[in-house]
Protein backbone atom coordinates (compact mmCIF):
# COMPACT_ATOMS: atom_id res chain seq x y z
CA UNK A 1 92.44 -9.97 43.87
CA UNK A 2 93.07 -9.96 40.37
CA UNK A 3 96.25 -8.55 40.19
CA UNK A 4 97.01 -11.06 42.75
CA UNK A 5 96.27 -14.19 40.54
CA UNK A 6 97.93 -12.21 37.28
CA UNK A 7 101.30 -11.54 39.24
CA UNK A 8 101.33 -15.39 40.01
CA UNK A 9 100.57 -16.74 36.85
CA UNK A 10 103.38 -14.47 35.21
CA UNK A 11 105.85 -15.33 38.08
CA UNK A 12 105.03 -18.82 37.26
CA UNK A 13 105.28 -18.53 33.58
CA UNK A 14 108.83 -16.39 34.42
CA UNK A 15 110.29 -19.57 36.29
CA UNK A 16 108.90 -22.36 33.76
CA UNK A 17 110.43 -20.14 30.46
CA UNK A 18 113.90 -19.65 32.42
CA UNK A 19 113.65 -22.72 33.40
CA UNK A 20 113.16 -24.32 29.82
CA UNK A 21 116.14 -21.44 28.95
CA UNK A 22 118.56 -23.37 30.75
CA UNK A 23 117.80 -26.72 30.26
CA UNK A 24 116.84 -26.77 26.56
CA UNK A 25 119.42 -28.27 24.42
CA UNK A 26 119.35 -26.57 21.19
CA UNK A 27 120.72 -23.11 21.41
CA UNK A 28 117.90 -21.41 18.97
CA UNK A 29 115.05 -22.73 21.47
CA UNK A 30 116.97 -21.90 24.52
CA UNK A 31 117.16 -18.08 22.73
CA UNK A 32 113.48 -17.61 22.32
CA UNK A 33 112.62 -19.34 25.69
CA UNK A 34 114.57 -16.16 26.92
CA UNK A 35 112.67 -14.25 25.11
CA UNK A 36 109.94 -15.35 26.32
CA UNK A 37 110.60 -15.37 29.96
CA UNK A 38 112.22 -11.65 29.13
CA UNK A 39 108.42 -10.81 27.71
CA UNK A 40 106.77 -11.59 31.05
CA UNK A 41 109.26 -9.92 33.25
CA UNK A 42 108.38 -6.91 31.39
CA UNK A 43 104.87 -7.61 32.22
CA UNK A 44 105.78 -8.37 35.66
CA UNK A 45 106.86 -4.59 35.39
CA UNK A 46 103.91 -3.08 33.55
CA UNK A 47 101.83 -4.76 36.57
CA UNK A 48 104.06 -3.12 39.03
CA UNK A 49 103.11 0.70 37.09
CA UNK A 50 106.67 0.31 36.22
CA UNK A 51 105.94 1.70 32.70
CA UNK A 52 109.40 2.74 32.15
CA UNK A 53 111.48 -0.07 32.90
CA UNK A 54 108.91 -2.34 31.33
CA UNK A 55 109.09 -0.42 28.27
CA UNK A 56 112.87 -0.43 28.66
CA UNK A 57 113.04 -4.14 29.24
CA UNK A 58 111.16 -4.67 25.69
CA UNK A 59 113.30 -2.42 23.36
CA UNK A 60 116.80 -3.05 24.85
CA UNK A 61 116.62 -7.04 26.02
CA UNK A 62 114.07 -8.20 23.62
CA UNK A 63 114.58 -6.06 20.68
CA UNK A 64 118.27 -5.74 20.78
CA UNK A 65 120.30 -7.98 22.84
CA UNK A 66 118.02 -11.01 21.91
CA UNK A 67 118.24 -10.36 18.21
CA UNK A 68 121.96 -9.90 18.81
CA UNK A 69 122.02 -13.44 20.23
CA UNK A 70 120.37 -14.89 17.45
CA UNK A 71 122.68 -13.45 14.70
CA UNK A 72 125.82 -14.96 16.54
CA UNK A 73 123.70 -18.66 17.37
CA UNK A 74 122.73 -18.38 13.27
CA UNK A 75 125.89 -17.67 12.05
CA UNK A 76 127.99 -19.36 14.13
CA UNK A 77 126.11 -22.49 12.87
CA UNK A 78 126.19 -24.30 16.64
C-alpha cells in the first residue's frame, strides 16, 4: 500500500515538473525543472528495484547532460 501511494505521488510530481519544463519561460528555470522531473524518474526507477538504470539516470542525465545544458543556456546569454 505504500509503495502504491509513493509511485503516485512521484508520477504526479514527474508530470507537474515536466509540465513546468515546458511551459516555463525562462530557459535557466525550464533547465532545473528538468532536473527535477529527471530526479524523480530516477526514483520512479529505484521504486521499481531498477537500481541500475536509476543509478544510470542520475550520473548521465542529471550529472552530465543537464550540466551540459546549463553551460550552453549560461553562455549563450538567452
Amino acid at each position: 500500500m505504500a509503495e502504491a501511494v509513493l509511485f503516485y505521488l512521484l508520477a504526479s510530481v514527474l508530470i507537474i515538473f515536466a509540465l513546468l519544463t515546458v511551459t516555463a519561460q525562462n530557459p535557466v528555470r525550464s533547465a532545473v525543472y528538468l532536473v527535477s522531473a529527471l530526479l524523480s524518474m530516477a526514483a520512479l526507477f529505484f521504486l521499481m528495484r531498477a537500481e541500475f538504470v536509476g543509478a544510470v539516470q542520475i550520473l548521465v542525465y542529471v550529472g552530465g547532460i543537464m550540466v551540459l545544458f546549463l553551460f550552453v543556456i549560461l553562455l549563450v546569454n538567452v
